[in-house]
Protein backbone atom coordinates (compact mmCIF):
# COMPACT_ATOMS: atom_id res chain seq x y z
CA UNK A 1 -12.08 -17.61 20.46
CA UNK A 2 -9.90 -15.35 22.23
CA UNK A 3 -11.47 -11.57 22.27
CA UNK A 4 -9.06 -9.06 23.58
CA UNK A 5 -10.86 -6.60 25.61
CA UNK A 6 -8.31 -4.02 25.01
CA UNK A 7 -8.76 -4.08 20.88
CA UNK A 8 -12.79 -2.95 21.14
CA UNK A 9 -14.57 -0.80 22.15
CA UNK A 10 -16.55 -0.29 25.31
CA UNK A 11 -20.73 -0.84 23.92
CA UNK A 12 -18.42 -4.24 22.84
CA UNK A 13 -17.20 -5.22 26.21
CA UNK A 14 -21.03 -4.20 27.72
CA UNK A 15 -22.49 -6.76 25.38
CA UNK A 16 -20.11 -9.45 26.18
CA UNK A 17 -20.56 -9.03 30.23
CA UNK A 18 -24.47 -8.56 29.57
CA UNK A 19 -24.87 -11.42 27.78
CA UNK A 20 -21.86 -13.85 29.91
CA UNK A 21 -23.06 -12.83 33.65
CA UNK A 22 -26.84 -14.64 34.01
CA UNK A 23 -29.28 -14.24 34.84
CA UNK A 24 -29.06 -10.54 36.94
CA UNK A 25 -31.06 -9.43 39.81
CA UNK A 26 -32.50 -6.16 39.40
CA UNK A 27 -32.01 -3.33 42.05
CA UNK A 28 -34.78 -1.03 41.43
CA UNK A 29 -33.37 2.27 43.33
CA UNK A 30 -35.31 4.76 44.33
CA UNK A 31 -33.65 8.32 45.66
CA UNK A 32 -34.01 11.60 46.34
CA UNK A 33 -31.99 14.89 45.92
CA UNK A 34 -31.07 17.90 47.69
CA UNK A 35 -35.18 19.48 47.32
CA UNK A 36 -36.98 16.69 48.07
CA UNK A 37 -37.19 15.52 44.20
CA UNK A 38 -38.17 11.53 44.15
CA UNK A 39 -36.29 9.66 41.72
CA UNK A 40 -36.46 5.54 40.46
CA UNK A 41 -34.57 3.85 38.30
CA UNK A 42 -33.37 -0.27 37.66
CA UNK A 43 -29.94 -1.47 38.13
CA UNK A 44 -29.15 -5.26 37.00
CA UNK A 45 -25.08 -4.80 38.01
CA UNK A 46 -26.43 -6.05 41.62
CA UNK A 47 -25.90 -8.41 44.33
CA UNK A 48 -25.27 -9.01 48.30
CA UNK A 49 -21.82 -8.68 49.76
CA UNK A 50 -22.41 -9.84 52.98
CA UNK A 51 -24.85 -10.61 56.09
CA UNK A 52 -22.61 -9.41 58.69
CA UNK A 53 -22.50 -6.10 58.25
CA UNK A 54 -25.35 -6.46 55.94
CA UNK A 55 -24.25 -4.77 53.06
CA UNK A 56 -25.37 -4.74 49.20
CA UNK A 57 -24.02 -3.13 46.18
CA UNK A 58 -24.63 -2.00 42.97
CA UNK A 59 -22.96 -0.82 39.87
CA UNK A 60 -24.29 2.40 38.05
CA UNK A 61 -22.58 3.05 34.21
CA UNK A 62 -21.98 6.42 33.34
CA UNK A 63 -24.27 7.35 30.42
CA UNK A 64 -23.68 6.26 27.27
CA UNK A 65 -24.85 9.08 25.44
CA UNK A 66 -22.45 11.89 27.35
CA UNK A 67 -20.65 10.23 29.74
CA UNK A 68 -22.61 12.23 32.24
CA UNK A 69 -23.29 10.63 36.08
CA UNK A 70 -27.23 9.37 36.23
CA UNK A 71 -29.35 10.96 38.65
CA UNK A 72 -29.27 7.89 41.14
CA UNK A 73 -25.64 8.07 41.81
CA UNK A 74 -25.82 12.24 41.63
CA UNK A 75 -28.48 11.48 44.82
CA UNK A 76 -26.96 8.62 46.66
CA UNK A 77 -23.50 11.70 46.67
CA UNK A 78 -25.85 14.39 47.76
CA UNK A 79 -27.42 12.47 50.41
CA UNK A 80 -25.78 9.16 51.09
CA UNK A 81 -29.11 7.40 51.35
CA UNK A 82 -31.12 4.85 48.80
CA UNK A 83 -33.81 2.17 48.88
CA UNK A 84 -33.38 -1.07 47.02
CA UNK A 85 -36.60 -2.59 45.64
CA UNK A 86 -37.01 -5.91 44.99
CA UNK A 87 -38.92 -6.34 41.56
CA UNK A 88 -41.49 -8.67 40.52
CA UNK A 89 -43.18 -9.68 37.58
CA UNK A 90 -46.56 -7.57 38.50
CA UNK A 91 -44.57 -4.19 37.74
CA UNK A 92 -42.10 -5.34 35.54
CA UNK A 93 -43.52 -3.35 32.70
CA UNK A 94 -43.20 0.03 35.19
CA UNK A 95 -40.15 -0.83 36.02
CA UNK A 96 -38.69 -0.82 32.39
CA UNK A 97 -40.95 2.58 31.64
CA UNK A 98 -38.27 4.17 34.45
CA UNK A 99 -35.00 2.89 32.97
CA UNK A 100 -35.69 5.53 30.39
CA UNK A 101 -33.55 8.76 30.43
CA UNK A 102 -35.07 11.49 32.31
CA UNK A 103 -34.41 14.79 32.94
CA UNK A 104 -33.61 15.01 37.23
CA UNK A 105 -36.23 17.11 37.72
CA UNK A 106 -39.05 14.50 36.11
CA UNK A 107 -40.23 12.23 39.09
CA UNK A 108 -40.49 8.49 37.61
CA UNK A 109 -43.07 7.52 40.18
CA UNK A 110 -45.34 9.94 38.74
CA UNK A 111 -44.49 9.07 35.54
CA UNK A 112 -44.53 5.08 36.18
CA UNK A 113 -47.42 5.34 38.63
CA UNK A 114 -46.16 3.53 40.91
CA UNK A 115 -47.26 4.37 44.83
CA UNK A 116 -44.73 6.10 46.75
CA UNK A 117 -44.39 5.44 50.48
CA UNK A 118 -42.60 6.70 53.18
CA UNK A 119 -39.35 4.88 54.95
CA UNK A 120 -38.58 4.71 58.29
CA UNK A 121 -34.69 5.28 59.22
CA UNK A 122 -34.25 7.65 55.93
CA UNK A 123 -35.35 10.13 53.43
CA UNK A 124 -36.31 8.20 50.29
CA UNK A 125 -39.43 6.83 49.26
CA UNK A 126 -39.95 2.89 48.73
CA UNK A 127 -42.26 1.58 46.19
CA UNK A 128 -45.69 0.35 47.47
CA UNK A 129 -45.57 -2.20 44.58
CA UNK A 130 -42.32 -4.13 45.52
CA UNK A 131 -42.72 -6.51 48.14
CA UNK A 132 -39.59 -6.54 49.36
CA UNK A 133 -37.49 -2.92 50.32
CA UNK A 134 -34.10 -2.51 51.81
CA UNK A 135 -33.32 1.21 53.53
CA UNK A 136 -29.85 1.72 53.09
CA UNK A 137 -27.09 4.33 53.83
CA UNK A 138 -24.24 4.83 51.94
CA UNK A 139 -21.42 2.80 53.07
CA UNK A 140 -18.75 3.48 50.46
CA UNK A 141 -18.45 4.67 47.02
CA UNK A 142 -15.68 3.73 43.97
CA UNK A 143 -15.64 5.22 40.58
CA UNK A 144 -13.93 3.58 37.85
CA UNK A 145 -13.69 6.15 35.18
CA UNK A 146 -15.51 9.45 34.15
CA UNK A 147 -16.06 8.44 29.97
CA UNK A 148 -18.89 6.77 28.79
CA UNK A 149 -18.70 3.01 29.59
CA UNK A 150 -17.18 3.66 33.11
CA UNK A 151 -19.31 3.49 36.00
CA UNK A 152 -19.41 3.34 40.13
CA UNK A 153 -19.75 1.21 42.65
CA UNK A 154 -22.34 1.89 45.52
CA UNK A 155 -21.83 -0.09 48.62
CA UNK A 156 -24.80 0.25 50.81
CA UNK A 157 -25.48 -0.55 54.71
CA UNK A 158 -28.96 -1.69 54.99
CA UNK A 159 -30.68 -0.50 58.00
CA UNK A 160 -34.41 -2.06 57.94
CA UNK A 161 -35.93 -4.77 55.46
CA UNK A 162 -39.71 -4.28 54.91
CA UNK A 163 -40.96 -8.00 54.02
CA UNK A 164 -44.89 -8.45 52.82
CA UNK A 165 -46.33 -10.70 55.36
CA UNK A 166 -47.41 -13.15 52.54
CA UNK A 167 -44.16 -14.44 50.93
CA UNK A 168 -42.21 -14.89 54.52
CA UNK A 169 -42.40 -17.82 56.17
CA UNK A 170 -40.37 -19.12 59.44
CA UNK A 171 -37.58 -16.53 58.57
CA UNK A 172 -36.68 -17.53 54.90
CA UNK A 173 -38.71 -15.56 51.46
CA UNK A 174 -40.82 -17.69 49.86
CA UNK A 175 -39.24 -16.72 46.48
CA UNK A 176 -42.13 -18.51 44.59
CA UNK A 177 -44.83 -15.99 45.55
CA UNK A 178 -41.87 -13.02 45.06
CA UNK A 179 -41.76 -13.86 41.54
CA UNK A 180 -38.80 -12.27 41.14
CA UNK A 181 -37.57 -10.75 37.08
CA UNK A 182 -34.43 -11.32 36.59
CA UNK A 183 -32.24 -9.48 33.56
CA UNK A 184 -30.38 -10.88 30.24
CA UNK A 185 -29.26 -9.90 27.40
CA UNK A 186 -30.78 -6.80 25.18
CA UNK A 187 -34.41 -6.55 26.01
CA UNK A 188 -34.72 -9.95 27.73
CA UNK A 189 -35.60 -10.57 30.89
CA UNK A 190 -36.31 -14.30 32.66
CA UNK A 191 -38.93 -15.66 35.31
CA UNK A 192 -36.90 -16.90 37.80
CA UNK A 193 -38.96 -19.85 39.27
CA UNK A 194 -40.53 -20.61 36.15
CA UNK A 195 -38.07 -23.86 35.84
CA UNK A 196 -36.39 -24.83 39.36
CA UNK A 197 -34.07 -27.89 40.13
CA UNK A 198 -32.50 -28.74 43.62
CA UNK A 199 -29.41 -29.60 44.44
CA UNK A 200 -28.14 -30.39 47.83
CA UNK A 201 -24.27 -29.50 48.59
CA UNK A 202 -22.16 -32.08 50.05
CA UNK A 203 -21.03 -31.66 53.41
């Protein structure tokens, strides 16, 4: 089969790339605007760029309902400053409760209740919950059309990982006791070390 991307439309092309590029970490980014307002929302368009500058990205879609920015990427302009929280399976179901579509004044920790805490370099909370929480700064920002289906692409500088004690070990995450979601298709998500294999590359 040969589908021309050109010929459909965009929810098409979403469900293709969804359901071709797995399993996806999720980026569960939590923000704040210009007042102070707390906001939290998942991201599976994610991954690392590099260790040196350690840098991250994500991808937030415009909305498909209006085409309209989402609240994450409105912040991360305002204030150039986001945490990335590393989900596991113990708030998964919180985690999906914020990917809903909020008004920006409606704080999803309050509606998820999930604990809010305090960073270190920069203004936005991390999530008690998430063992694993990268401060970052905005490093550069792309936009790849303004119409529903288009979205950014947020390139962050991380300036402090917190790490819970228990799943570090001799400077390596025990990824086991993370228990780390990660996305598919539709509504389904995967376990990630629910079935492992190892293999070695040759040198």
């Amino acid at each position: 089969m040969q589908l021309d991307l050109a010929q459909r439309p965009w929810q098409d092309t979403y469900k293709l790339l969804s359901g071709s590029i797995l399993p996806r970490p999720i980026a569960f980014v939590s923000t704040v605007d210009g007042k102070g307002v707390a906001n939290l929302a998942p991201f599976s368009f994610f991954t690392a760029i590099c260790a040196e500058p350690p840098l991250i990205c994500f991808a937030p879609m415009r909305r498909g309902s209006d085409g309209a920015k989402k609240d994450t990427l409105c912040n991360i302009e305002e204030t150039k400053e986001f945490v990335v929280n590393v989900v596991s399976e113990s708030f998964v179901t919180q985690m999906n409760e914020a990917a809903r579509e909020f008004p920006s004044n409606v704080d999803e920790f309050a509606v998820t209740g999930l604990r809010m805490i305090p960073s270190i370099k920069i203004q936005p909370p991390r999530v008690a919950e998430s063992m694993i929480q990268m401060e970052c700064v905005l490093e550069e920002l792309l936009h790849f059309g303004a119409q529903e289906g288009g979205g950014s692409l947020v390139i962050g500088r991380i300036l402090l990982i917190h790490v819970d004690e228990t799943i570090y070990e001799e400077g390596r995450i025990l990824g086991e006791k993370l228990q780390p979601v990660g996305r598919l298709a539709g509504h389904v998500y995967t376990r990630s070390f629910s079935d492992t294999f190892i293999l070695e590359r040759k040198k």
